[in-house]
C-alpha atoms as a PDB file:
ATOM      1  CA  UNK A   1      29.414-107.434-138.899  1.00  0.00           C
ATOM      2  CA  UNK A   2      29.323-106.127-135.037  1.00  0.00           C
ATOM      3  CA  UNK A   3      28.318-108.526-132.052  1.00  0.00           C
ATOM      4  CA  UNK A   4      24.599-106.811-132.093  1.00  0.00           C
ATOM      5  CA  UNK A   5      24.760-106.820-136.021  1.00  0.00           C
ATOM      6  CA  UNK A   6      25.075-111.255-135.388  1.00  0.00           C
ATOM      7  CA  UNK A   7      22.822-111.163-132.625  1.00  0.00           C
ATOM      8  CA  UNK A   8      20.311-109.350-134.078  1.00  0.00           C
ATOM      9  CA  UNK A   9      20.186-111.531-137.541  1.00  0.00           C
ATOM     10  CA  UNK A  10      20.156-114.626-135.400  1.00  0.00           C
ATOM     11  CA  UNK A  11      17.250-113.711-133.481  1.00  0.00           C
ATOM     12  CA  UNK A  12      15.520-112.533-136.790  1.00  0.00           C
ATOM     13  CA  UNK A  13      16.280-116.313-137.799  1.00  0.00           C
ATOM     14  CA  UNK A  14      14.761-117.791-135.255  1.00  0.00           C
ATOM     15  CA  UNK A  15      11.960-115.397-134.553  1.00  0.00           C
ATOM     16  CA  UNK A  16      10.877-113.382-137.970  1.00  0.00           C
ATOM     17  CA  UNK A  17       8.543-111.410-136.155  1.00  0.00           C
ATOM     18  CA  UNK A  18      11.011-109.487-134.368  1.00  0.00           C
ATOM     19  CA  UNK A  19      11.441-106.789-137.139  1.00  0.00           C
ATOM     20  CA  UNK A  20       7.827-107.062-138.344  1.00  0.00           C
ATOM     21  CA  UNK A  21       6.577-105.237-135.192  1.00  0.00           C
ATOM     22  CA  UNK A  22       5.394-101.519-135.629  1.00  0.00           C
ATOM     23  CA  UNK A  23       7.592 -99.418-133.339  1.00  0.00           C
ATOM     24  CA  UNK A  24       5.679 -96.207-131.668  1.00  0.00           C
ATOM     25  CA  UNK A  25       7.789 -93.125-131.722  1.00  0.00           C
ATOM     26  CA  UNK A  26       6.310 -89.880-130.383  1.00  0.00           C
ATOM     27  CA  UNK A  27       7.106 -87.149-132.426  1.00  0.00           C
ATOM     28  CA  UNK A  28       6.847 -84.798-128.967  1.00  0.00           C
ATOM     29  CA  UNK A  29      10.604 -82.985-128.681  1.00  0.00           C
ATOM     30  CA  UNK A  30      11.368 -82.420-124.929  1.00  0.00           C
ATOM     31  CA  UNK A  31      10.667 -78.821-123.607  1.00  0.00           C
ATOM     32  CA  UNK A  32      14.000 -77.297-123.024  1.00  0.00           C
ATOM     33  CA  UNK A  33      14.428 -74.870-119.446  1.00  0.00           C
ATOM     34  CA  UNK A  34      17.499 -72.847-119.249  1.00  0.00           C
ATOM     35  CA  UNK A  35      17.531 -70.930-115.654  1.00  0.00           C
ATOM     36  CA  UNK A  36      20.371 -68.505-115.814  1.00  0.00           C
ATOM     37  CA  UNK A  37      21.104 -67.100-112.284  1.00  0.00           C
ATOM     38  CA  UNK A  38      23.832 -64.890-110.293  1.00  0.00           C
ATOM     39  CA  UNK A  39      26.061 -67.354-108.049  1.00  0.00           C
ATOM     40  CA  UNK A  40      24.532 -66.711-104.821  1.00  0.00           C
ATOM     41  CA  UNK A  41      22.824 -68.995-102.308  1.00  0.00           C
ATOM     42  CA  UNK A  42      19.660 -67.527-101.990  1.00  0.00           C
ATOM     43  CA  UNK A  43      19.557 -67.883-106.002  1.00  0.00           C
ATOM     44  CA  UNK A  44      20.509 -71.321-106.127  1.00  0.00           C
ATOM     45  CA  UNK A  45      17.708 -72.153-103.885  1.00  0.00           C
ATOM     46  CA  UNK A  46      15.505 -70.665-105.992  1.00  0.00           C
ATOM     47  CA  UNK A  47      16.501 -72.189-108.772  1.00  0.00           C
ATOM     48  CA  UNK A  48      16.566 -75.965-107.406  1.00  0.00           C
ATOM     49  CA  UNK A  49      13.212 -75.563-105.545  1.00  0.00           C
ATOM     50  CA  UNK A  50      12.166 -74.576-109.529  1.00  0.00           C
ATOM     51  CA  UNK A  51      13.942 -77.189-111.105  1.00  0.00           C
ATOM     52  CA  UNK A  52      12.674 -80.045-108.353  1.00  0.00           C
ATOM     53  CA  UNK A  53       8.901 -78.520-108.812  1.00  0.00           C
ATOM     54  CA  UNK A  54       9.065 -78.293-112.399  1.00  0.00           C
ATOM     55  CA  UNK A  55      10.387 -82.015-112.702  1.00  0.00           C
ATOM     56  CA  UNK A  56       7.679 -83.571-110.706  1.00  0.00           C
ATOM     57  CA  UNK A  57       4.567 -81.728-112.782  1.00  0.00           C
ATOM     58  CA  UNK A  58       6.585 -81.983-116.079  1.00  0.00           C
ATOM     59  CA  UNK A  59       8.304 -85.211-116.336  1.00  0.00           C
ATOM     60  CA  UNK A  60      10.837 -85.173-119.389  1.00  0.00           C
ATOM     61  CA  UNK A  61      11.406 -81.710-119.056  1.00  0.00           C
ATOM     62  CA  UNK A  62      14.827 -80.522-119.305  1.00  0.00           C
ATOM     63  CA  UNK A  63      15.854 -78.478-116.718  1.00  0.00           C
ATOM     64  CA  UNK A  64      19.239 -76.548-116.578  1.00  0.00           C
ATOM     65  CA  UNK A  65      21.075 -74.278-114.389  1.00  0.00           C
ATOM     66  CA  UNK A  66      23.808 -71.538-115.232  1.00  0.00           C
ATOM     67  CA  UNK A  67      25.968 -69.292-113.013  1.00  0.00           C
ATOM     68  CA  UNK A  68      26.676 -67.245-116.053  1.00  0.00           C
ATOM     69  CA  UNK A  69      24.666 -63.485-115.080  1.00  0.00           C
ATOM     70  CA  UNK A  70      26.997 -60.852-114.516  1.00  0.00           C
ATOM     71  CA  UNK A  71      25.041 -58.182-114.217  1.00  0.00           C
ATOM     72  CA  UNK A  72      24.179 -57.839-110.683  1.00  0.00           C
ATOM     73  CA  UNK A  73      21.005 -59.581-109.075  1.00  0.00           C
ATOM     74  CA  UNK A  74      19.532 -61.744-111.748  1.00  0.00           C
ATOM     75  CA  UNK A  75      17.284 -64.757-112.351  1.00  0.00           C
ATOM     76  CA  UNK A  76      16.200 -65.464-115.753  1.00  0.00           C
ATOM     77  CA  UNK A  77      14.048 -68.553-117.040  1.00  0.00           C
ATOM     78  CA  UNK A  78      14.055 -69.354-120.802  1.00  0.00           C
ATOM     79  CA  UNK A  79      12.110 -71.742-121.892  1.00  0.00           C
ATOM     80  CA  UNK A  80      12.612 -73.073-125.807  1.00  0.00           C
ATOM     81  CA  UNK A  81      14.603 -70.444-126.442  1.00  0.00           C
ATOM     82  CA  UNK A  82      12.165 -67.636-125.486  1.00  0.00           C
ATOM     83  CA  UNK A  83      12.536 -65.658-122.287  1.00  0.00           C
ATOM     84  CA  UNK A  84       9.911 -66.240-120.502  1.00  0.00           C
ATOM     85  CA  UNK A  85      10.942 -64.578-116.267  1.00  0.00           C
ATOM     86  CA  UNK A  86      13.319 -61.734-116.213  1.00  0.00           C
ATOM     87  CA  UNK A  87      14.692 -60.368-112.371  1.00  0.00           C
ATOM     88  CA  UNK A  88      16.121 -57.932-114.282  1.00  0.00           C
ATOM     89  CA  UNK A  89      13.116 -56.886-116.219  1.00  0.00           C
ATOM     90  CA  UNK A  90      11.257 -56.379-112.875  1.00  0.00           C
ATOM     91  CA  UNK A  91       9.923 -59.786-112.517  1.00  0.00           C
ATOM     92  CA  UNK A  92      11.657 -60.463-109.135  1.00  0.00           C
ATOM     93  CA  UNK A  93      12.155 -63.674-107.854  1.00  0.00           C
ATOM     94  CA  UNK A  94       9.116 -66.646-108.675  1.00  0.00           C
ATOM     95  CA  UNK A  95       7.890 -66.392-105.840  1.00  0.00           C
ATOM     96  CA  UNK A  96       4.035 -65.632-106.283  1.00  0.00           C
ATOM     97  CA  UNK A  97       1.912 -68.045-107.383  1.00  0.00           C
ATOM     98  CA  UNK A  98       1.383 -65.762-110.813  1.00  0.00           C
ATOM     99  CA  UNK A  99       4.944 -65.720-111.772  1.00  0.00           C
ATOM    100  CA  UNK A 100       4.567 -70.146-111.159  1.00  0.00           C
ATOM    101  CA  UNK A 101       1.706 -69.717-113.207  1.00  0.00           C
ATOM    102  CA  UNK A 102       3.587 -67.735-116.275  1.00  0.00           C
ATOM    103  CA  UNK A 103       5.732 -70.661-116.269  1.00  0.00           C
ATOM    104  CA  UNK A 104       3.679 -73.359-116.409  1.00  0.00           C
ATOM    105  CA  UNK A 105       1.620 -71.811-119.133  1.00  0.00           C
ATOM    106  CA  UNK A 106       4.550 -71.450-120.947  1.00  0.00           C
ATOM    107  CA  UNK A 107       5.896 -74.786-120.556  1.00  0.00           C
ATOM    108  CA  UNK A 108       2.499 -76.173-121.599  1.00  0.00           C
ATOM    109  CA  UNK A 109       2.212 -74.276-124.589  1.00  0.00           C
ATOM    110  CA  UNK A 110       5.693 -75.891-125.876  1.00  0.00           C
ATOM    111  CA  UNK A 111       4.497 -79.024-125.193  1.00  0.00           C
ATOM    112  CA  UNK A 112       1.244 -78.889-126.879  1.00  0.00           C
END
């Protein structure tokens, strides 16, 4: 037996109750947000000023960054797997309150 293993039987022993209690697990899986930009300043303050806005509305969402685009001037957000804000498809940058809006629709609707 481990250290927790014994410490965990000996306060079973001396409290029963301790593995009688119902534990609450939320079946809710975390919405995922991949931001794939083009290394660039003016990009990476777009995507931080995304990341820091989308953190404070939607706490536990996961927010990540990636200097991977190659293709020129892009600025992509995929949320869950689905693309939700292409530059490249002629979104442009989130800059309108619209574009804010498409996201935040779409991270509510993975979280629902």
């Amino acid at each position: 037996m481990t250290f927790i293993q014994n410490l965990m039987l000996l306060r079973s022993r001396l409290n029963p109750r301790v593995f009688t209690r119902k534990i609450h697990i939320t079946d809710k899986v975390p919405t995922n947000v991949m931001v794939k930009f083009m290394k660039a300043p003016y990009h990476e303050n777009q995507f931080y000023g995304l990341r820091q806005t989308i953190r404070r509305e939607y706490p536990g969402t996961i927010v990540v960054g990636e200097e991977t685009c190659n293709s020129g001037d892009c600025f992509e957000v995929i949320i869950n797997g689905h693309l939700v804000h292409s530059k490249l498809k002629g979104d442009g940058f989130i800059d309108a309150e619209v574009k804010k809006q498409k996201i935040k629709n779409a991270i509510e609707g993975s979280v629902v």
